[in-house]
PDB file of N, CA and C in Angstrom:
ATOM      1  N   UNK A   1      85.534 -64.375-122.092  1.00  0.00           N
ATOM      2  CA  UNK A   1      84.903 -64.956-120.919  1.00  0.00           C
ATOM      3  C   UNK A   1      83.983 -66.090-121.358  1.00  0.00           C
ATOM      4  N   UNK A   2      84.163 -66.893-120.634  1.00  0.00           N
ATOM      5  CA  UNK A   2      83.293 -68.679-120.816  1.00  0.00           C
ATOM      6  C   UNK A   2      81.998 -68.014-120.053  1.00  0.00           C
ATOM      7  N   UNK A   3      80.854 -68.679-120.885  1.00  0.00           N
ATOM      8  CA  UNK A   3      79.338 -68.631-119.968  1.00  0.00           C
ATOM      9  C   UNK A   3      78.933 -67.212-120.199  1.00  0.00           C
ATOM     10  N   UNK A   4      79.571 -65.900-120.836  1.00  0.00           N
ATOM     11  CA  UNK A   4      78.620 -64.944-120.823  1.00  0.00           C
ATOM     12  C   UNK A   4      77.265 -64.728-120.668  1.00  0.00           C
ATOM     13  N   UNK A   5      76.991 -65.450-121.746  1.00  0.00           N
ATOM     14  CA  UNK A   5      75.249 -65.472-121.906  1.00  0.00           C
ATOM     15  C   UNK A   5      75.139 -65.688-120.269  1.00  0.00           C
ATOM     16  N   UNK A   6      75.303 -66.849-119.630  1.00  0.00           N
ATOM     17  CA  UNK A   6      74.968 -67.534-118.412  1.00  0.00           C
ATOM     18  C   UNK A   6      75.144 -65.938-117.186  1.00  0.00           C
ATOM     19  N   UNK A   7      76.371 -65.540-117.525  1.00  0.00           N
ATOM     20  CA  UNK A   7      76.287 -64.728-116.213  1.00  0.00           C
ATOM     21  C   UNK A   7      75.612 -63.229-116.576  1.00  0.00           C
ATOM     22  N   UNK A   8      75.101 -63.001-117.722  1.00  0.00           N
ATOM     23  CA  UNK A   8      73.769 -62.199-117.838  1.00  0.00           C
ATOM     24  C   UNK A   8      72.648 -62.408-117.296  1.00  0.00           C
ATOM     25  N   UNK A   9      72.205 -63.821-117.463  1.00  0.00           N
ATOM     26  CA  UNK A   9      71.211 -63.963-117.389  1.00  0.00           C
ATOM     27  C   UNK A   9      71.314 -64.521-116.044  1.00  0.00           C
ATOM     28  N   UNK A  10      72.108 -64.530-115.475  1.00  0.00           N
ATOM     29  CA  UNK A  10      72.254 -64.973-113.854  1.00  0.00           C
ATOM     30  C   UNK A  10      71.910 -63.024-113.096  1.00  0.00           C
ATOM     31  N   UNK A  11      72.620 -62.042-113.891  1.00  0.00           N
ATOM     32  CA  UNK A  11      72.731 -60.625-113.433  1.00  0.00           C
ATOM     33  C   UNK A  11      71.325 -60.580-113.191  1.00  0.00           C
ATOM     34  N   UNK A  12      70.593 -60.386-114.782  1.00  0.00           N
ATOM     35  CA  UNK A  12      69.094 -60.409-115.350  1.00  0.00           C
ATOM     36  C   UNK A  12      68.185 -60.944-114.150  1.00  0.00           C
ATOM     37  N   UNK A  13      68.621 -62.247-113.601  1.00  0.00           N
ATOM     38  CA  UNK A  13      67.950 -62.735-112.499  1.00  0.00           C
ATOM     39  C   UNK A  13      67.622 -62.133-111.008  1.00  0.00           C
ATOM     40  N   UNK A  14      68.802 -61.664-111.018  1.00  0.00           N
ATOM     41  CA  UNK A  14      68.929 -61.474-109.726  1.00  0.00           C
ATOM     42  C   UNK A  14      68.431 -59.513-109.758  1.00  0.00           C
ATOM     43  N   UNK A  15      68.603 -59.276-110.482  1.00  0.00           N
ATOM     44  CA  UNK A  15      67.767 -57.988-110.724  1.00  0.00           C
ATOM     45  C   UNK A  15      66.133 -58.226-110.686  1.00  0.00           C
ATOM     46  N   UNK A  16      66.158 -58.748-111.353  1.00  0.00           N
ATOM     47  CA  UNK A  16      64.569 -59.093-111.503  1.00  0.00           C
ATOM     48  C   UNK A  16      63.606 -59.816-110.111  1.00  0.00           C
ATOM     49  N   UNK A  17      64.593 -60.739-109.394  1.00  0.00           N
ATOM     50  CA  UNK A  17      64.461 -60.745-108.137  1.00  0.00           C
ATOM     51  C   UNK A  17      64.573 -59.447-106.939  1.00  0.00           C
ATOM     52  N   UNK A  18      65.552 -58.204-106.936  1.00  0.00           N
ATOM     53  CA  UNK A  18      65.168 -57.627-106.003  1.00  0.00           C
ATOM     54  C   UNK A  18      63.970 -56.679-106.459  1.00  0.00           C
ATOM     55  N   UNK A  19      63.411 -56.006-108.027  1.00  0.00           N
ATOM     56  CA  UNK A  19      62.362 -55.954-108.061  1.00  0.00           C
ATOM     57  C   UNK A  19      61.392 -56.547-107.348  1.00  0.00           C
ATOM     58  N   UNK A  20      61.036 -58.321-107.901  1.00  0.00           N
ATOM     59  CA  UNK A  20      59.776 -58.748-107.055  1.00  0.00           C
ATOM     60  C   UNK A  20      59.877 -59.112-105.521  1.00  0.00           C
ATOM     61  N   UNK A  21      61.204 -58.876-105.197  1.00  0.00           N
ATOM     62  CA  UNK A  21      60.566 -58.510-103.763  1.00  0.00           C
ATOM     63  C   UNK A  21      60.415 -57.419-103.234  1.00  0.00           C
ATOM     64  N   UNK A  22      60.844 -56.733-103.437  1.00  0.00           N
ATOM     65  CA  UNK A  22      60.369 -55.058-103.091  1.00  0.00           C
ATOM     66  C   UNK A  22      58.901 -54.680-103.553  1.00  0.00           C
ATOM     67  N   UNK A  23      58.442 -55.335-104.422  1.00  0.00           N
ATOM     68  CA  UNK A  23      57.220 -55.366-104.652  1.00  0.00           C
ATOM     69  C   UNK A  23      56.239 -56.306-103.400  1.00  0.00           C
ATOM     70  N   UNK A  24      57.115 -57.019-102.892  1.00  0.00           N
ATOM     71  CA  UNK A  24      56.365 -57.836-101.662  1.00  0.00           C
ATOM     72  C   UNK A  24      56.710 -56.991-100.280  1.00  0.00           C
ATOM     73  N   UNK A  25      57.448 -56.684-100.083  1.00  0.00           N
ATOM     74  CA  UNK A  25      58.481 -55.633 -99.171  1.00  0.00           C
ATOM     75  C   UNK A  25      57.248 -54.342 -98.707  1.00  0.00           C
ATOM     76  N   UNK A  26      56.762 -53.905-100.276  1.00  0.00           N
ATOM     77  CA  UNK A  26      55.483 -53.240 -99.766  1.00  0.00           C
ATOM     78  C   UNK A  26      54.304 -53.273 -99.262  1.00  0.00           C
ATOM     79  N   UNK A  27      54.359 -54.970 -99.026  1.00  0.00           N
ATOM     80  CA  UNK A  27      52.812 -55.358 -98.646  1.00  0.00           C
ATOM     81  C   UNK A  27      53.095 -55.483 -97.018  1.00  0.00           C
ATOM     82  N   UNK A  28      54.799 -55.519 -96.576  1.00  0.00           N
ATOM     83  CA  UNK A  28      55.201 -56.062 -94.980  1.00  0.00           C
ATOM     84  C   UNK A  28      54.398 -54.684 -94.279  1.00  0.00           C
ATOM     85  N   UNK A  29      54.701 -53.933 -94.236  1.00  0.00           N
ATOM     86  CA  UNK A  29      54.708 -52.327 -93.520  1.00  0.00           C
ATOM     87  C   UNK A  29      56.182 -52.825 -92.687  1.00  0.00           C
ATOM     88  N   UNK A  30      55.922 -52.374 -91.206  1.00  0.00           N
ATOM     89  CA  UNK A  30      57.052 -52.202 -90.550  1.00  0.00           C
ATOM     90  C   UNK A  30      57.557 -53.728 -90.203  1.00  0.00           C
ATOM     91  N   UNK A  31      59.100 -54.241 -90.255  1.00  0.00           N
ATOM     92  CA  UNK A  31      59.192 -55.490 -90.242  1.00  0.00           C
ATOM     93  C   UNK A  31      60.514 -55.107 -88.486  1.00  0.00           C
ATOM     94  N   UNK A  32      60.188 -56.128 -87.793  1.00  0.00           N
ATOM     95  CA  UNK A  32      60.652 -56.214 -86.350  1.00  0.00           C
ATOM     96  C   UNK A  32      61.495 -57.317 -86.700  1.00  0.00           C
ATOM     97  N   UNK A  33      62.905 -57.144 -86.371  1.00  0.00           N
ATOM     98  CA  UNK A  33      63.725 -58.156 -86.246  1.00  0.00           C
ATOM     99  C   UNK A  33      64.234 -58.723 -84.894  1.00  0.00           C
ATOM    100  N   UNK A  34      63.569 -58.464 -83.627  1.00  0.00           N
ATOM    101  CA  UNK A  34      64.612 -59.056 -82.643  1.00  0.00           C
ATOM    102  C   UNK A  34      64.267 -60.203 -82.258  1.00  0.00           C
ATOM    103  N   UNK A  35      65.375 -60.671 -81.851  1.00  0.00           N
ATOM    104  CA  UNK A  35      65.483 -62.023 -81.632  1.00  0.00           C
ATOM    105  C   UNK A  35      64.204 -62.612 -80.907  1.00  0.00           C
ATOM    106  N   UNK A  36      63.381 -62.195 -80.638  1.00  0.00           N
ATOM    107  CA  UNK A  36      62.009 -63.199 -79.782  1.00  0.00           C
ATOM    108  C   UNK A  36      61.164 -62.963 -81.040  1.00  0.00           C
ATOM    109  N   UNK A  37      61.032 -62.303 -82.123  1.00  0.00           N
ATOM    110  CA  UNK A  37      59.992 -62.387 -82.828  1.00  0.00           C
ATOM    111  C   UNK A  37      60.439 -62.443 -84.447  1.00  0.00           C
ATOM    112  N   UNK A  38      61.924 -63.457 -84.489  1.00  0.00           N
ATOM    113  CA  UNK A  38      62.286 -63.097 -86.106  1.00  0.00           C
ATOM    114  C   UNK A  38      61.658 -64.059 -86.591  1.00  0.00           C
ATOM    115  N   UNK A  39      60.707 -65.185 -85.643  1.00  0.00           N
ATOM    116  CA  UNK A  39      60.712 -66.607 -86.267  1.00  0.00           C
ATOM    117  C   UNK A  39      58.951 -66.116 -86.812  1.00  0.00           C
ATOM    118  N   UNK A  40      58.238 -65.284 -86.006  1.00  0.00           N
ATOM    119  CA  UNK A  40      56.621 -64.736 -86.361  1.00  0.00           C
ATOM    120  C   UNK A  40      56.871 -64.104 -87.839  1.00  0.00           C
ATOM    121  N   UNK A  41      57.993 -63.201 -87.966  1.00  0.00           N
ATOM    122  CA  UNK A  41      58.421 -62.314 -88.823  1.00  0.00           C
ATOM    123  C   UNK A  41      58.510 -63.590 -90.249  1.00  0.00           C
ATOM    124  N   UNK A  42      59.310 -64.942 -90.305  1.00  0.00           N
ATOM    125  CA  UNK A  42      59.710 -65.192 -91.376  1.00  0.00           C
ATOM    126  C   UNK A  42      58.307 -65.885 -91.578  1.00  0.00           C
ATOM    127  N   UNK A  43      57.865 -66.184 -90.956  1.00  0.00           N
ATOM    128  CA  UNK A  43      56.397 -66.787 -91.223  1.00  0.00           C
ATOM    129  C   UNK A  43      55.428 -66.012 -91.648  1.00  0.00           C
ATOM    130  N   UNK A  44      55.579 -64.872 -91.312  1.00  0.00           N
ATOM    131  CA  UNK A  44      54.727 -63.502 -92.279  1.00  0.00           C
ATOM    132  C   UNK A  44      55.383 -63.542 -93.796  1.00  0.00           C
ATOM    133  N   UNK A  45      56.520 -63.322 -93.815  1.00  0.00           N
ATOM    134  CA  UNK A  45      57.479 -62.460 -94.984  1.00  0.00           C
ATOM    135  C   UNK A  45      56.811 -64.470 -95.976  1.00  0.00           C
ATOM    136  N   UNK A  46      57.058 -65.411 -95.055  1.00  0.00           N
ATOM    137  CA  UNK A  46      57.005 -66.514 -96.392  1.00  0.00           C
ATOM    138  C   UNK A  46      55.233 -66.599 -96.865  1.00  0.00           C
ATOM    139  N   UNK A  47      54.389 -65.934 -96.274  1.00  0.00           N
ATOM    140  CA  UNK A  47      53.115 -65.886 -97.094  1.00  0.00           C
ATOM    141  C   UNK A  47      52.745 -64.874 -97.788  1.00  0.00           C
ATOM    142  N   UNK A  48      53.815 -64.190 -98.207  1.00  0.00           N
ATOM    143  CA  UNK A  48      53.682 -63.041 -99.323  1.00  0.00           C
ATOM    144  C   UNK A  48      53.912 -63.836-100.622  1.00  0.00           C
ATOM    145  N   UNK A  49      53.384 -63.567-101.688  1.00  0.00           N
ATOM    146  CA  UNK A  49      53.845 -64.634-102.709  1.00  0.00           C
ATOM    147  C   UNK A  49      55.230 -63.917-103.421  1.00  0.00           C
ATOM    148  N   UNK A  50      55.030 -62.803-103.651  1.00  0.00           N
ATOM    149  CA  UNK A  50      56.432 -61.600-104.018  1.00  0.00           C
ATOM    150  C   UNK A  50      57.885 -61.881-103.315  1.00  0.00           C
ATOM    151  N   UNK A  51      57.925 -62.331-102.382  1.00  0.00           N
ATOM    152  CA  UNK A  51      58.683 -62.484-101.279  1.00  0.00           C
ATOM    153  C   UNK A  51      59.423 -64.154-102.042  1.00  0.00           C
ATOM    154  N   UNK A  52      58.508 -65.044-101.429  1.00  0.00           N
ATOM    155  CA  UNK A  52      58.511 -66.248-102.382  1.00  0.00           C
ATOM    156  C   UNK A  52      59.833 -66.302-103.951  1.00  0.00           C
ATOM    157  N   UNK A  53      58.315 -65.593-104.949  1.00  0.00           N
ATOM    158  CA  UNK A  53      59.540 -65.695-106.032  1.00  0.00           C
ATOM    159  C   UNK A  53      60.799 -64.695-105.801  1.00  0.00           C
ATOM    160  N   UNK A  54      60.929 -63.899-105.563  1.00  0.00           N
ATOM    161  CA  UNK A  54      62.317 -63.409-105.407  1.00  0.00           C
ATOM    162  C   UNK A  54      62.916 -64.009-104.923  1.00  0.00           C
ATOM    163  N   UNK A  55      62.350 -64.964-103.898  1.00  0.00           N
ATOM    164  CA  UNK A  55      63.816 -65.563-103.529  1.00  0.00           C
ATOM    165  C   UNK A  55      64.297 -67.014-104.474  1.00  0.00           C
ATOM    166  N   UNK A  56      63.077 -67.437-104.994  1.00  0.00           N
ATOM    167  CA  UNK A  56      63.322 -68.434-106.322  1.00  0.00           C
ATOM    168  C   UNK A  56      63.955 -67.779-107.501  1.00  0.00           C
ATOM    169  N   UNK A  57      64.378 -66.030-107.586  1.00  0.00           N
ATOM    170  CA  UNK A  57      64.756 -65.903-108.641  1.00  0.00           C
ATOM    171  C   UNK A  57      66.323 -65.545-108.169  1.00  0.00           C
ATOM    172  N   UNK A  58      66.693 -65.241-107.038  1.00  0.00           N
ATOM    173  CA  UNK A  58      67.998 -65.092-106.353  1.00  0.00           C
ATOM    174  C   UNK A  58      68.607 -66.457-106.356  1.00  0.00           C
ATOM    175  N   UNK A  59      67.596 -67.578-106.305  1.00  0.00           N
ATOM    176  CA  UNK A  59      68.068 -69.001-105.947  1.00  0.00           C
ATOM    177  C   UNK A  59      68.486 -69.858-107.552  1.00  0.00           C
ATOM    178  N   UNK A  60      68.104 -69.195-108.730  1.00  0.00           N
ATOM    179  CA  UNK A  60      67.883 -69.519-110.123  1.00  0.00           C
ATOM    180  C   UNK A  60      69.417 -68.263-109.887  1.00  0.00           C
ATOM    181  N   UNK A  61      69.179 -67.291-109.748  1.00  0.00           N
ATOM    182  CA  UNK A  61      70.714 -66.689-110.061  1.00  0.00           C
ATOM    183  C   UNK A  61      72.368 -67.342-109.628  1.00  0.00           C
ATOM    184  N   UNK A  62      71.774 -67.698-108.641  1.00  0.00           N
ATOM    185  CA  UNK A  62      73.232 -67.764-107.384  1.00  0.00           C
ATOM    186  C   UNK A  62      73.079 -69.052-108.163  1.00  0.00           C
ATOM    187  N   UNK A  63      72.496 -70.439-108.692  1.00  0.00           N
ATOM    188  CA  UNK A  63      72.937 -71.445-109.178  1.00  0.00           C
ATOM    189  C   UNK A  63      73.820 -71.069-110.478  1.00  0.00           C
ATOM    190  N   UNK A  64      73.154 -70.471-111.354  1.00  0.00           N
ATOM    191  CA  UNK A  64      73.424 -69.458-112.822  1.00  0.00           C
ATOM    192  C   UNK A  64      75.132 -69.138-112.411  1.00  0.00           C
ATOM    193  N   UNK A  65      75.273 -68.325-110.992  1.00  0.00           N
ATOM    194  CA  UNK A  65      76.820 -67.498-111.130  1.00  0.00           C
ATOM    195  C   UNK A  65      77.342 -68.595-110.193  1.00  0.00           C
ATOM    196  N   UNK A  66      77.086 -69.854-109.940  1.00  0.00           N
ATOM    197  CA  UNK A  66      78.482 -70.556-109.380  1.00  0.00           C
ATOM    198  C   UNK A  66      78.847 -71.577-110.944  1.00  0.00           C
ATOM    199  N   UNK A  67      77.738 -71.784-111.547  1.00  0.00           N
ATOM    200  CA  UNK A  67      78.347 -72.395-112.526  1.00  0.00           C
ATOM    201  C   UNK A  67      79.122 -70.848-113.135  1.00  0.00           C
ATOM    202  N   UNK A  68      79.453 -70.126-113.741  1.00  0.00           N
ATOM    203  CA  UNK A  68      80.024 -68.956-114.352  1.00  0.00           C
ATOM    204  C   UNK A  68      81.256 -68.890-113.456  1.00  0.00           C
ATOM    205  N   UNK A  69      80.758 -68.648-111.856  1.00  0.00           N
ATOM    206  CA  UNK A  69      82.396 -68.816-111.333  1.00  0.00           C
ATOM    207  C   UNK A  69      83.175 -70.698-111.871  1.00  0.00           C
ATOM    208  N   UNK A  70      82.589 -71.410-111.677  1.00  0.00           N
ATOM    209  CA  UNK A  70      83.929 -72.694-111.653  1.00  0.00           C
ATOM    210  C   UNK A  70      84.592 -72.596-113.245  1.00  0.00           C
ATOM    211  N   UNK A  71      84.377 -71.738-114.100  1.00  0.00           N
ATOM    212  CA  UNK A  71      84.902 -71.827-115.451  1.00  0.00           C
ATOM    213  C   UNK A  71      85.767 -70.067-115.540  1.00  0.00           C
ATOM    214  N   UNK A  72      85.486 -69.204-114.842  1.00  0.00           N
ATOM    215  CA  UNK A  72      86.093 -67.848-115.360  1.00  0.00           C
ATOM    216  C   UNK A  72      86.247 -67.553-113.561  1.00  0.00           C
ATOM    217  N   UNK A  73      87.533 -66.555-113.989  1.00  0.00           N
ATOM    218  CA  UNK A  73      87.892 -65.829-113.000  1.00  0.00           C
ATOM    219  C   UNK A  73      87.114 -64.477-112.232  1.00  0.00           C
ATOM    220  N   UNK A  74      87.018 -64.399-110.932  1.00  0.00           N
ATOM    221  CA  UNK A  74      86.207 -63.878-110.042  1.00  0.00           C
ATOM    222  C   UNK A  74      86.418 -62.395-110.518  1.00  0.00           C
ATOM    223  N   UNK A  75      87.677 -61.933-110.889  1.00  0.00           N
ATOM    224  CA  UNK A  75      88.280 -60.242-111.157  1.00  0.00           C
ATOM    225  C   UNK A  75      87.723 -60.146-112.693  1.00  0.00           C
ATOM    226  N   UNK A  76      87.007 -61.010-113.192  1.00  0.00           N
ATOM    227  CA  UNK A  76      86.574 -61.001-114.819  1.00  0.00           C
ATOM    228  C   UNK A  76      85.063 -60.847-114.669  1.00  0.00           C
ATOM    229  N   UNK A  77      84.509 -62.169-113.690  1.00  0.00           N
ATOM    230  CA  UNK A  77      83.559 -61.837-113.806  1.00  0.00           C
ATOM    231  C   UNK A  77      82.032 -60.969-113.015  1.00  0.00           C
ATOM    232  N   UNK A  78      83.038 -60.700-111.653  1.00  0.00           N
ATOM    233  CA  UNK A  78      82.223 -59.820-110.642  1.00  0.00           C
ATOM    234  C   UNK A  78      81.943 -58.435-111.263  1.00  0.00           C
ATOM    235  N   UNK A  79      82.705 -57.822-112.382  1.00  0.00           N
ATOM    236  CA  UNK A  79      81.996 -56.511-112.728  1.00  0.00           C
ATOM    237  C   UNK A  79      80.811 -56.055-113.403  1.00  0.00           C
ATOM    238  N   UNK A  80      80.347 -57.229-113.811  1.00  0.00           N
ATOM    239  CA  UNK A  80      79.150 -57.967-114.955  1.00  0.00           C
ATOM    240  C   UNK A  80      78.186 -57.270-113.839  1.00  0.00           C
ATOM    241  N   UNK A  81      78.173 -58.287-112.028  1.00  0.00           N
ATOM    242  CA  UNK A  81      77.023 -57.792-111.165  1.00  0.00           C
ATOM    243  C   UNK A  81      76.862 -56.357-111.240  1.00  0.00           C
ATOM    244  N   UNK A  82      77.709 -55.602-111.434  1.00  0.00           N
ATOM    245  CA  UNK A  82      77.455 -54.193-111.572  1.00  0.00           C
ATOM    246  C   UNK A  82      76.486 -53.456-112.568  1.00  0.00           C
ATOM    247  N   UNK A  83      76.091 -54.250-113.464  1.00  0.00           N
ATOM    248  CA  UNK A  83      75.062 -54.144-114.862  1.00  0.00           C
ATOM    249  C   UNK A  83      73.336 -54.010-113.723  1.00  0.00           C
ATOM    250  N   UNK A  84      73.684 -54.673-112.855  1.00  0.00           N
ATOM    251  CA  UNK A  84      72.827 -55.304-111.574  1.00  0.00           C
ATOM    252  C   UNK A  84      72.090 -53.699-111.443  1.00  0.00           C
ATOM    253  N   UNK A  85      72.909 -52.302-111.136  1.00  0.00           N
ATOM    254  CA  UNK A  85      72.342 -51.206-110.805  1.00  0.00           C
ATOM    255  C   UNK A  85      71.516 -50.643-111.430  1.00  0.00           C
ATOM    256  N   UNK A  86      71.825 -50.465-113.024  1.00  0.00           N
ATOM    257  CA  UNK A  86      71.529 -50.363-114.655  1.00  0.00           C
ATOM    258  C   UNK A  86      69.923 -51.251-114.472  1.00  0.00           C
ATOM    259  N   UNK A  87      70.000 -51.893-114.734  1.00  0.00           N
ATOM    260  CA  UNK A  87      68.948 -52.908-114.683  1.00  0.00           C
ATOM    261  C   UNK A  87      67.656 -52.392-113.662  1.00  0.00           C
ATOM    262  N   UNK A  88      68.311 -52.618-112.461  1.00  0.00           N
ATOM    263  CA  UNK A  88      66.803 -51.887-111.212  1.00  0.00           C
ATOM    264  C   UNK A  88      66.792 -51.047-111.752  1.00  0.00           C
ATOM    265  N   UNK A  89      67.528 -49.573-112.267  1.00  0.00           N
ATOM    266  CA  UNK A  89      67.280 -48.312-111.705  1.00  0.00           C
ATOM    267  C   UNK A  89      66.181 -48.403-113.139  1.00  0.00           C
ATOM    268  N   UNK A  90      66.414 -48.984-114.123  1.00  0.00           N
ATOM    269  CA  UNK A  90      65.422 -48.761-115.302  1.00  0.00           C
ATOM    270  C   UNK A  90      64.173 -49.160-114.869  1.00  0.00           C
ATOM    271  N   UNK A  91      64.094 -50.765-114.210  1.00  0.00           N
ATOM    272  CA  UNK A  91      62.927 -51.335-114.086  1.00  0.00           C
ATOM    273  C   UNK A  91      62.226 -51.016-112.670  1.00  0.00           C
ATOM    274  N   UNK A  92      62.681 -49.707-112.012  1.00  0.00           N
ATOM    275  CA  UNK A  92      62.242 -49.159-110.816  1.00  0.00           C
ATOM    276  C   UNK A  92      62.027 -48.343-111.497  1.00  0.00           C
ATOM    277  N   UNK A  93      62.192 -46.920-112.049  1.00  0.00           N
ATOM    278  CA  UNK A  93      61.435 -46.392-113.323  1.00  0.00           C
ATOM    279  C   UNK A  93      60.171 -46.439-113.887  1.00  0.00           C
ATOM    280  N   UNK A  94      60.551 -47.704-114.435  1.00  0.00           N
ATOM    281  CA  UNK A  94      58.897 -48.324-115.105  1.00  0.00           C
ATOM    282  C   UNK A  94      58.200 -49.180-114.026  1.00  0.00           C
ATOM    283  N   UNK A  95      58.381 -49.399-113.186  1.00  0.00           N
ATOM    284  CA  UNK A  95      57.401 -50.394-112.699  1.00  0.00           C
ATOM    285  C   UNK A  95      57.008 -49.545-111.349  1.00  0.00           C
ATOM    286  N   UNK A  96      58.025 -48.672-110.453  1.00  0.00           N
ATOM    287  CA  UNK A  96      57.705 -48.469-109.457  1.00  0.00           C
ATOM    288  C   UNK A  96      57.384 -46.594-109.389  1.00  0.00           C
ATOM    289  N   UNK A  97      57.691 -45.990-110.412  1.00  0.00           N
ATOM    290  CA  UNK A  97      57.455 -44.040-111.116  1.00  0.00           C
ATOM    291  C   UNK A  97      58.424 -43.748-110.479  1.00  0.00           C
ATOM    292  N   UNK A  98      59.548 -44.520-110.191  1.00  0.00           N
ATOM    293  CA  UNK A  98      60.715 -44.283-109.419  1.00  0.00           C
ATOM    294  C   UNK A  98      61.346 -42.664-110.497  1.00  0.00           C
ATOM    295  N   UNK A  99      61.610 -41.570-110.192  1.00  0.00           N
ATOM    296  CA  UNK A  99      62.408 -40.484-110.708  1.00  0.00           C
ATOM    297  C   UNK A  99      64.194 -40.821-111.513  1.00  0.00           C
ATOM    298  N   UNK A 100      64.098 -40.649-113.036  1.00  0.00           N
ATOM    299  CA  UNK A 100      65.079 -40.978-113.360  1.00  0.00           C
ATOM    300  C   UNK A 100      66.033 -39.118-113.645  1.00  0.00           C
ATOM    301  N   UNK A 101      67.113 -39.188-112.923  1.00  0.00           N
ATOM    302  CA  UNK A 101      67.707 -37.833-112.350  1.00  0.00           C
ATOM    303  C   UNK A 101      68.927 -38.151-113.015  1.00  0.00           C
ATOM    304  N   UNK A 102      69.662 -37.081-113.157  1.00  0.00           N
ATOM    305  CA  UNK A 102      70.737 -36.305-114.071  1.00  0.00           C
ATOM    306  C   UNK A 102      71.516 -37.415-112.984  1.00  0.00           C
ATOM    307  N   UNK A 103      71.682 -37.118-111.545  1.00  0.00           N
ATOM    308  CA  UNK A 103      72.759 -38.066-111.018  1.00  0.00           C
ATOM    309  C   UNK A 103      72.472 -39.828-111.289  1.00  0.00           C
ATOM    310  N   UNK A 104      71.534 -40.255-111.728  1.00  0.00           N
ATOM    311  CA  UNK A 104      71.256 -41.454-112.037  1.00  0.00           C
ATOM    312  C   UNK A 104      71.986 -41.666-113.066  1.00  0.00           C
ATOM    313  N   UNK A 105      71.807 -40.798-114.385  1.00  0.00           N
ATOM    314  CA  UNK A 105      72.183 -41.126-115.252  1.00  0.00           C
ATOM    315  C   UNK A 105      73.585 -41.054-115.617  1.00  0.00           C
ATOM    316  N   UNK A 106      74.155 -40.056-114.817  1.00  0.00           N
ATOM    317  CA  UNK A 106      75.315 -39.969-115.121  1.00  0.00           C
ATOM    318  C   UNK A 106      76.309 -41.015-114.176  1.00  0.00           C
ATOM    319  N   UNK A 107      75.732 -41.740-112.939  1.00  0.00           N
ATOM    320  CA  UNK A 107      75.826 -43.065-112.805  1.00  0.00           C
ATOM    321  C   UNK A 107      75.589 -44.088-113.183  1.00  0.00           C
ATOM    322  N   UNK A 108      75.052 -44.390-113.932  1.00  0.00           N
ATOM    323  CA  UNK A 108      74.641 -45.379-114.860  1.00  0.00           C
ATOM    324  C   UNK A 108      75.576 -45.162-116.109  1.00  0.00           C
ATOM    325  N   UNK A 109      75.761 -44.382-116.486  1.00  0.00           N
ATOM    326  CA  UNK A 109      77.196 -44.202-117.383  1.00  0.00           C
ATOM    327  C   UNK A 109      78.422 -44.390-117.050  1.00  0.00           C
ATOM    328  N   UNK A 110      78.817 -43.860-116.045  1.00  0.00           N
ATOM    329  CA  UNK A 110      80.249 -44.453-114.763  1.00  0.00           C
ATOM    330  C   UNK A 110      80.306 -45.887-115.514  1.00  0.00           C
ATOM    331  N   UNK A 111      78.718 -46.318-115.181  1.00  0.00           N
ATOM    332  CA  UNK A 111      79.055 -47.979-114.432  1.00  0.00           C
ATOM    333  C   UNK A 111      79.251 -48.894-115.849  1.00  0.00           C
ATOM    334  N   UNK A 112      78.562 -48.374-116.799  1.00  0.00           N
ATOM    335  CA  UNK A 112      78.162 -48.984-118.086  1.00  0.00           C
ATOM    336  C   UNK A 112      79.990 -48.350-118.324  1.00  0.00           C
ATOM    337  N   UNK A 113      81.246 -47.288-118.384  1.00  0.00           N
ATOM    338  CA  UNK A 113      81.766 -47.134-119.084  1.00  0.00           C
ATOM    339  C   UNK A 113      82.892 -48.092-118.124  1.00  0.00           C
ATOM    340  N   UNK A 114      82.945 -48.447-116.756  1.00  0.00           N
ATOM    341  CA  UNK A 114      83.659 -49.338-116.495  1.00  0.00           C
ATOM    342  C   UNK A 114      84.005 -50.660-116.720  1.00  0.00           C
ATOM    343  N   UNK A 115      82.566 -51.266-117.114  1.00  0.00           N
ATOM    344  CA  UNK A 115      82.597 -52.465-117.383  1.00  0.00           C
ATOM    345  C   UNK A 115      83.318 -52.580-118.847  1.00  0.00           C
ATOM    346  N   UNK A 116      82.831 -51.952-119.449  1.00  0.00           N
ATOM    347  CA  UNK A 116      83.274 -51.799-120.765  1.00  0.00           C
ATOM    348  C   UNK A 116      84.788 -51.401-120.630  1.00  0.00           C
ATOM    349  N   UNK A 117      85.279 -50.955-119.731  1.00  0.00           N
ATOM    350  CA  UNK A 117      86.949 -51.123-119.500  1.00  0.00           C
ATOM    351  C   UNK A 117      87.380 -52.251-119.626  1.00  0.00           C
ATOM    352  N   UNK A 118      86.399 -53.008-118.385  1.00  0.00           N
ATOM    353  CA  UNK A 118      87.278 -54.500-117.669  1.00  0.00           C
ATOM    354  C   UNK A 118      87.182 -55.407-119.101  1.00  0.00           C
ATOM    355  N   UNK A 119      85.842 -55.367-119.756  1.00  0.00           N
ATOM    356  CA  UNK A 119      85.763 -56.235-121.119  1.00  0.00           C
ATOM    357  C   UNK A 119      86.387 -55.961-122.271  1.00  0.00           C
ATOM    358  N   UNK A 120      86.766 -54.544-121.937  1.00  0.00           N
ATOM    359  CA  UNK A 120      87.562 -53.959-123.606  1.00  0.00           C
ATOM    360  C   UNK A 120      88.952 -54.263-123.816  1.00  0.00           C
TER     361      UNK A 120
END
């Protein structure tokens, strides 16, 4: 695969982005979506600063995986995002006392022994 490094560190990104916004996610409390009040709503959600970079780090990813898509194939390289679960469930763990459980782990092995199919 062309760009590895690139579509790690595009994964890396975009992990690391739904961390820091879920870290902003906790400052919303209850968020109202209907249509007369989504426009009050995005004007709240954009003065969180958490909110902010996550979406600069989703916006640093999604540039990261279109360059990775125009050089490698989509069935090669969409299983990589799956590293994506691996990634939160560790750094929800450490950052958030998130509970790491026998079914975690033995999902996180699934996912780590598939990829390692599609690449092997």
């Amino acid at each position: 695969m062309k760009d590895l490094y690139i579509a790690l560190l595009s994964v890396l990104l975009g992990a690391i982005g739904q961390v820091v916004l879920k870290k902003g996610a906790v400052k919303i409390g209850d968020l109202s979506l209907s249509l007369f009040s989504v426009h009050k709503e995005v004007i709240n959600l954009i003065k969180i600063p958490e909110i902010i970079f996550g979406l600069i780090f989703f916006g640093i990813s999604f540039l990261l995986w279109v360059k990775v898509l125009t050089k490698n194939e989509l069935s090669l390289s969409y299983p990589l995002v799956s590293l994506n679960y691996i990634i939160i469930m560790f750094m929800s763990i450490l950052i958030f006392n998130e509970e790491l459980t026998l079914k975690k782990l033995l999902g996180t092995l699934l996912i780590v022994l598939g990829v390692g199919v599609v690449y092997g």
